[in-house]
PDB file of N, CA and C in Angstrom:
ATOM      1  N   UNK A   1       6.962   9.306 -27.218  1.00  0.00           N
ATOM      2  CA  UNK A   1       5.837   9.628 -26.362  1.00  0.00           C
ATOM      3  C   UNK A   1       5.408   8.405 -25.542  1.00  0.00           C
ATOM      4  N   UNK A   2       5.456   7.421 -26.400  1.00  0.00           N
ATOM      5  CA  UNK A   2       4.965   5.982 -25.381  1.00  0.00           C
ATOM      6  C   UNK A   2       6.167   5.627 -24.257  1.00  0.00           C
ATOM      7  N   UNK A   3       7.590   6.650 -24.433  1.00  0.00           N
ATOM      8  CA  UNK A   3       8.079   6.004 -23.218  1.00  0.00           C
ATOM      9  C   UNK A   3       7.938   6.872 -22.208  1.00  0.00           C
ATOM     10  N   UNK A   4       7.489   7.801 -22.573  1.00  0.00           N
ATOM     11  CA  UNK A   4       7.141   8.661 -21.318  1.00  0.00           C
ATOM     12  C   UNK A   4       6.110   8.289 -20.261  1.00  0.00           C
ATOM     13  N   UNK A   5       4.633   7.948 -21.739  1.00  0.00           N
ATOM     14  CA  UNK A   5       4.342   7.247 -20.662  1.00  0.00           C
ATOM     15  C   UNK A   5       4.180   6.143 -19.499  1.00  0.00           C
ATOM     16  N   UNK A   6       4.839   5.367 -19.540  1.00  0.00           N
ATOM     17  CA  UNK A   6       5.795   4.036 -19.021  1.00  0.00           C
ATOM     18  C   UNK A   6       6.166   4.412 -18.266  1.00  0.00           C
ATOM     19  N   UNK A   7       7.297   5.585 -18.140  1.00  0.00           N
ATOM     20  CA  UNK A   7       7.895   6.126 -17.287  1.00  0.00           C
ATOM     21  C   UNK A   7       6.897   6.572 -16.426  1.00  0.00           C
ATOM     22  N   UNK A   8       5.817   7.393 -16.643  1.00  0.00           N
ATOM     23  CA  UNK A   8       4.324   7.735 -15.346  1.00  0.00           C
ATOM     24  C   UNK A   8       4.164   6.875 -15.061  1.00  0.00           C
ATOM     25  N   UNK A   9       3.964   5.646 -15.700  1.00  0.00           N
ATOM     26  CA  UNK A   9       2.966   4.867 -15.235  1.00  0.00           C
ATOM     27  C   UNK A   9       4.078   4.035 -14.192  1.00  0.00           C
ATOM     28  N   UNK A  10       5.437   3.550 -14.306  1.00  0.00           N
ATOM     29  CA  UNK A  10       6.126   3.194 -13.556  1.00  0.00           C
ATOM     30  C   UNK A  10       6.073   4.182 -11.880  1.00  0.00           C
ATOM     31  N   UNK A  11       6.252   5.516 -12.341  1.00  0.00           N
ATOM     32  CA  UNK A  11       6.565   6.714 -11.298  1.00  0.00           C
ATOM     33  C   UNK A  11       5.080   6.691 -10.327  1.00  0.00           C
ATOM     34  N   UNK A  12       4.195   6.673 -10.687  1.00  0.00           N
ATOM     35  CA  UNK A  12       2.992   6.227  -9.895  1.00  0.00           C
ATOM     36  C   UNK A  12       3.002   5.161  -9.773  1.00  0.00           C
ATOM     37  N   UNK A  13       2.996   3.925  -9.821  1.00  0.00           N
ATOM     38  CA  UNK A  13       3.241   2.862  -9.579  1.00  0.00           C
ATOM     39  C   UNK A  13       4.476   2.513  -8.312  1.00  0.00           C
ATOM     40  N   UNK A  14       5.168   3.201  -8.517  1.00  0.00           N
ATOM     41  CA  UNK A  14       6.757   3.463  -7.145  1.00  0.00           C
ATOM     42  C   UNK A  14       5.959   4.018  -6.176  1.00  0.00           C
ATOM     43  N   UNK A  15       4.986   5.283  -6.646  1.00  0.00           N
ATOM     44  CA  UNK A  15       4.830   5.728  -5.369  1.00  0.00           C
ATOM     45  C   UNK A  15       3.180   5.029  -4.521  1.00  0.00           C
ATOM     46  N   UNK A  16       2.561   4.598  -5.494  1.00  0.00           N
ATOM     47  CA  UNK A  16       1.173   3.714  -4.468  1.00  0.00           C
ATOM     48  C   UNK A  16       1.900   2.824  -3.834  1.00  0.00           C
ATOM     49  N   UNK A  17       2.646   1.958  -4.546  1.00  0.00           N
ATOM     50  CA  UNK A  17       3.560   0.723  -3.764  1.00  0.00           C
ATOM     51  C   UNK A  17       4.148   1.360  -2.243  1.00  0.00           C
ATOM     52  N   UNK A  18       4.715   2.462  -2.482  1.00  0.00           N
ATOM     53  CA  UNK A  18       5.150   3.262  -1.286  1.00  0.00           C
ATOM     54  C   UNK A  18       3.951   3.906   0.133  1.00  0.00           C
ATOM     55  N   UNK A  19       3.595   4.307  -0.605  1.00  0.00           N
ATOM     56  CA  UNK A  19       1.944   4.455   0.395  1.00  0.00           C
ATOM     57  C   UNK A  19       1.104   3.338   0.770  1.00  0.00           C
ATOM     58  N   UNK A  20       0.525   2.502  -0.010  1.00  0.00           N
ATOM     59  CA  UNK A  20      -0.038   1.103   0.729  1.00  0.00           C
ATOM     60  C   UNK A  20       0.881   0.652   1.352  1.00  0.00           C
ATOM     61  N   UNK A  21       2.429  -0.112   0.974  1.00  0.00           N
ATOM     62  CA  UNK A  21       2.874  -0.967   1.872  1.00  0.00           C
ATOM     63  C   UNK A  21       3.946   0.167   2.939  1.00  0.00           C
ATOM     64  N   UNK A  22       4.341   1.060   2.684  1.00  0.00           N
ATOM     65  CA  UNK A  22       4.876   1.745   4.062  1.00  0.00           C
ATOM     66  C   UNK A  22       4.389   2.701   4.544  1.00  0.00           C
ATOM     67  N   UNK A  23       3.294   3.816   3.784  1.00  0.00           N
ATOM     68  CA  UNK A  23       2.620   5.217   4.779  1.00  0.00           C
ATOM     69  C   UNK A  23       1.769   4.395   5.619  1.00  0.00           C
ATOM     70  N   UNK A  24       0.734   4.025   4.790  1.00  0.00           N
ATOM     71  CA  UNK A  24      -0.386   3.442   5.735  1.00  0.00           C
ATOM     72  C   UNK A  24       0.128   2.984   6.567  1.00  0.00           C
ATOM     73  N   UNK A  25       0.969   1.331   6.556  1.00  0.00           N
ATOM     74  CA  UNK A  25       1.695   0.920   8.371  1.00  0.00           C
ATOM     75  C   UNK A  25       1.874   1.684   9.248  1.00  0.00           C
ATOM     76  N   UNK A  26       2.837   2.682   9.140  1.00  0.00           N
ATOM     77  CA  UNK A  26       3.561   3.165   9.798  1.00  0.00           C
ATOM     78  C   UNK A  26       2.073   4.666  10.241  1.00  0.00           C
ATOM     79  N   UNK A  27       1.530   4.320   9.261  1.00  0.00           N
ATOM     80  CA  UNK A  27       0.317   5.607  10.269  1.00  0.00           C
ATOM     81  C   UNK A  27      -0.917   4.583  11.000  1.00  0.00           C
ATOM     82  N   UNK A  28      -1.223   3.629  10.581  1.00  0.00           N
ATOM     83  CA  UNK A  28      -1.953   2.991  11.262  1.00  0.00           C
ATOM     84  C   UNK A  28      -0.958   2.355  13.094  1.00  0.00           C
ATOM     85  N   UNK A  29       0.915   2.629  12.512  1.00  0.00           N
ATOM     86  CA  UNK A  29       1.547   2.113  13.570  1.00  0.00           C
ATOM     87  C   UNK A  29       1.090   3.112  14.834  1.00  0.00           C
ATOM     88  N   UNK A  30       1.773   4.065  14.478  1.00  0.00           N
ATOM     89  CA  UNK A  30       1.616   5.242  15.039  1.00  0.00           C
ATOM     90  C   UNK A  30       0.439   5.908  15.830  1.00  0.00           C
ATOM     91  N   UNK A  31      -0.723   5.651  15.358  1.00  0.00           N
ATOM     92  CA  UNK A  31      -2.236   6.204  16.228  1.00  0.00           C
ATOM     93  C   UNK A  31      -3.211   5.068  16.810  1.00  0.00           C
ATOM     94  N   UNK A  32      -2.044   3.576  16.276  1.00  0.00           N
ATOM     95  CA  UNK A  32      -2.917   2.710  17.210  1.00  0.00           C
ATOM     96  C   UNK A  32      -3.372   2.780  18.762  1.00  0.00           C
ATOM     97  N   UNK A  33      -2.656   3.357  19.254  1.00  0.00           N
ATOM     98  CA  UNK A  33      -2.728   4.002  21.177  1.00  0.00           C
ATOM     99  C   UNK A  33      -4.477   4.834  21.044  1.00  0.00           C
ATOM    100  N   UNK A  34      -3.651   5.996  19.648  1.00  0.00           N
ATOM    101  CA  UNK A  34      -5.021   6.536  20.432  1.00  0.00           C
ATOM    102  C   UNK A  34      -6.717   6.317  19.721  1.00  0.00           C
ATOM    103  N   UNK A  35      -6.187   5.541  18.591  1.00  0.00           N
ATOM    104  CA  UNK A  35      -7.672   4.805  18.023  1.00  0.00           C
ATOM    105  C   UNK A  35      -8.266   3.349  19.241  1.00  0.00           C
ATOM    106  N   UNK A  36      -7.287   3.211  19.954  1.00  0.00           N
ATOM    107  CA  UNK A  36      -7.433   1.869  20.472  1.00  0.00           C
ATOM    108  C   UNK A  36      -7.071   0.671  20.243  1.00  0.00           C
ATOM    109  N   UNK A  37      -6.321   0.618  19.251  1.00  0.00           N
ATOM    110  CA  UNK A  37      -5.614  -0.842  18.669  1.00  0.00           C
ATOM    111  C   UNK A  37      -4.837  -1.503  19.262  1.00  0.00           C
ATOM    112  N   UNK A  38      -4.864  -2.958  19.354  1.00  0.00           N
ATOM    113  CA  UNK A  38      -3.603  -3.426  20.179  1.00  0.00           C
ATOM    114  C   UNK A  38      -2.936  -3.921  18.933  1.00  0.00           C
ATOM    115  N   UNK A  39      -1.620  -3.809  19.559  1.00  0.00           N
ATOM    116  CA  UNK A  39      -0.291  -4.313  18.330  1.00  0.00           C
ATOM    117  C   UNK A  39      -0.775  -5.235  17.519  1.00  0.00           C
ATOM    118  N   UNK A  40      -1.146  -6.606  17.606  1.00  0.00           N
ATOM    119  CA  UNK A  40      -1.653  -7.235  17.061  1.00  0.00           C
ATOM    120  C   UNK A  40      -2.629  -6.740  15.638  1.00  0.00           C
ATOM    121  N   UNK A  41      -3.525  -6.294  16.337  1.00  0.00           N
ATOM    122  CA  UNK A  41      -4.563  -5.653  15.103  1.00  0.00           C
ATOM    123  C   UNK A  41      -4.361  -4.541  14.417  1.00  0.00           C
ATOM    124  N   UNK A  42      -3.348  -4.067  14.653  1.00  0.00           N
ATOM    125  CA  UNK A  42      -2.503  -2.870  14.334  1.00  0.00           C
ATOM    126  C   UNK A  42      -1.688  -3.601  12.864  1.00  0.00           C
ATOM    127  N   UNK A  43      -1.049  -4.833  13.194  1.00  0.00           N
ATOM    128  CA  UNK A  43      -0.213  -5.790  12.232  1.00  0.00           C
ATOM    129  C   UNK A  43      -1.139  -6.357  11.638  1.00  0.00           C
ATOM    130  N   UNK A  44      -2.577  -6.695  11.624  1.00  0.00           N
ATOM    131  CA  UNK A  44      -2.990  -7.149  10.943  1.00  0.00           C
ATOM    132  C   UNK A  44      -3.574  -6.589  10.263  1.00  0.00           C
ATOM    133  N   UNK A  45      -4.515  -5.305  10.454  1.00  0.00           N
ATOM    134  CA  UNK A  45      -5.349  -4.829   9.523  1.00  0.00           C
ATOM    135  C   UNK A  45      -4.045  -3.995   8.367  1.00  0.00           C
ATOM    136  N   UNK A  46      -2.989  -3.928   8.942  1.00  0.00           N
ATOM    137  CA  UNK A  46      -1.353  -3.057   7.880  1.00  0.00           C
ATOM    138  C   UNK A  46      -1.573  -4.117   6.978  1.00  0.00           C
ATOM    139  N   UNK A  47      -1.103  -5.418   7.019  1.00  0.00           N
ATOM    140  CA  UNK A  47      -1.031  -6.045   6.415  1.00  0.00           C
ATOM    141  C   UNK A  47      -1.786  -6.906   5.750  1.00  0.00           C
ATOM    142  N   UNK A  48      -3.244  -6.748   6.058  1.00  0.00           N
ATOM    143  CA  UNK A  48      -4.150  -6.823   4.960  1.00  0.00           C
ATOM    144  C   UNK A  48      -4.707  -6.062   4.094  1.00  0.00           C
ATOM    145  N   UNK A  49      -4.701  -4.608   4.120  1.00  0.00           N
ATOM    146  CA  UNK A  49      -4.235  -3.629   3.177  1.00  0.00           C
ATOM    147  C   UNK A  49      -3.390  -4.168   2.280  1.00  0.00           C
ATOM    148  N   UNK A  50      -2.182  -4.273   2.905  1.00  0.00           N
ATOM    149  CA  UNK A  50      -1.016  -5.000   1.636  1.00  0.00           C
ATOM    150  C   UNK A  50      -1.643  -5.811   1.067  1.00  0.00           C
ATOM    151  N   UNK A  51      -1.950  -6.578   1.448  1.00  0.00           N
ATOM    152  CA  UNK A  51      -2.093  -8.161   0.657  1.00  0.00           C
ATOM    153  C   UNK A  51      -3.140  -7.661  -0.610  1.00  0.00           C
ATOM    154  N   UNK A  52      -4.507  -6.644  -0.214  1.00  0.00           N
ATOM    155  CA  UNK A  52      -5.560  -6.640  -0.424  1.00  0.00           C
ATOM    156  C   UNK A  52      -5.090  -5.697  -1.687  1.00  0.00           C
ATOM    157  N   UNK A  53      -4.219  -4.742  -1.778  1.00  0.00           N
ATOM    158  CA  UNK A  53      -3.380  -4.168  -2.904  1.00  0.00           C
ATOM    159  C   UNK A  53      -2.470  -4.851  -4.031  1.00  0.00           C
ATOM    160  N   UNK A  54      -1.994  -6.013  -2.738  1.00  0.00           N
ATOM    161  CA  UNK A  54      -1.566  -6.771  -3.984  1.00  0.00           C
ATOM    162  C   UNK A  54      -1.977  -7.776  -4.846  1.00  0.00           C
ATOM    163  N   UNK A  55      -3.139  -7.730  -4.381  1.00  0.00           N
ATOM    164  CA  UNK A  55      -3.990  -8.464  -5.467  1.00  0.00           C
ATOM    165  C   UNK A  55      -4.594  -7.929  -6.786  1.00  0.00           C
ATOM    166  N   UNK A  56      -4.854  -5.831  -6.262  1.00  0.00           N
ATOM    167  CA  UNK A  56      -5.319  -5.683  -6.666  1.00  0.00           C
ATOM    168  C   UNK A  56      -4.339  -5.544  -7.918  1.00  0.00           C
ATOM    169  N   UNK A  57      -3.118  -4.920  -7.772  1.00  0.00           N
ATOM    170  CA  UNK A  57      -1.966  -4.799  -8.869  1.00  0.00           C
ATOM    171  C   UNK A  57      -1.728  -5.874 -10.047  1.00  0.00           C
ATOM    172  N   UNK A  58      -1.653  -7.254  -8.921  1.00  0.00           N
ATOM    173  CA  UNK A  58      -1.205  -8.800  -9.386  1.00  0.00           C
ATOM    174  C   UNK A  58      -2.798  -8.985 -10.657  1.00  0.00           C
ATOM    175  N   UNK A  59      -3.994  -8.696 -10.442  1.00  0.00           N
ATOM    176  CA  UNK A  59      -5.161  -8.292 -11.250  1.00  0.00           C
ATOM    177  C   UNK A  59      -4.865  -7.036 -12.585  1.00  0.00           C
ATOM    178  N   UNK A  60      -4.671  -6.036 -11.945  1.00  0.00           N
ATOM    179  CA  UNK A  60      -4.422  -5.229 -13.172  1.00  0.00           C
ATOM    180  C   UNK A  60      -3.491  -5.361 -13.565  1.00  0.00           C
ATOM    181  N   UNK A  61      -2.402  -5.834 -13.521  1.00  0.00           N
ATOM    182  CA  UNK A  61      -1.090  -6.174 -14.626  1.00  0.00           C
ATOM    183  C   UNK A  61      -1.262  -7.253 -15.241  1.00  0.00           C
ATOM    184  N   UNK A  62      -1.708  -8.524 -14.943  1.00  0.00           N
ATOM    185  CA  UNK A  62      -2.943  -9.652 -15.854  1.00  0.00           C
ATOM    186  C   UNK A  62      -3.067  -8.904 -17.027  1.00  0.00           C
ATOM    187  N   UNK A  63      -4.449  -8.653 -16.705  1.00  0.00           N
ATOM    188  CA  UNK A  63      -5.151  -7.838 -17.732  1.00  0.00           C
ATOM    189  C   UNK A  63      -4.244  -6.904 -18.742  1.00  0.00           C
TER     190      UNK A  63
END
């Protein structure tokens, strides 16, 4: 039973990693035109999401 759950907790873990560092980009890429973003701030606010996730992970796996 405990490797199952390992296995969830890995399988959610694959997929937030997948949504913070590639859905979000690629949707914040995508509607920057019509929110108003220029490329720039488009790359930055993507990638402070990331960072800001991976702290939060790099924190709860600590613990």
């Amino acid at each position: 039973m405990i490797e199952r759950k390992g296995f969830m907790m890995k399988k959610n873990s694959t997929l937030l990693d997948l949504f913070f560092y590639v859905a979000i980009p690629l949707i914040i890429w995508h509607f920057r035109d019509k929110i108003g973003l220029s490329d720039y701030l488009a790359m930055v606010i993507s990638a402070g999401i990331g960072i800001i996730y991976g702290l939060y992970v790099f924190k709860k796996q600590k613990n």
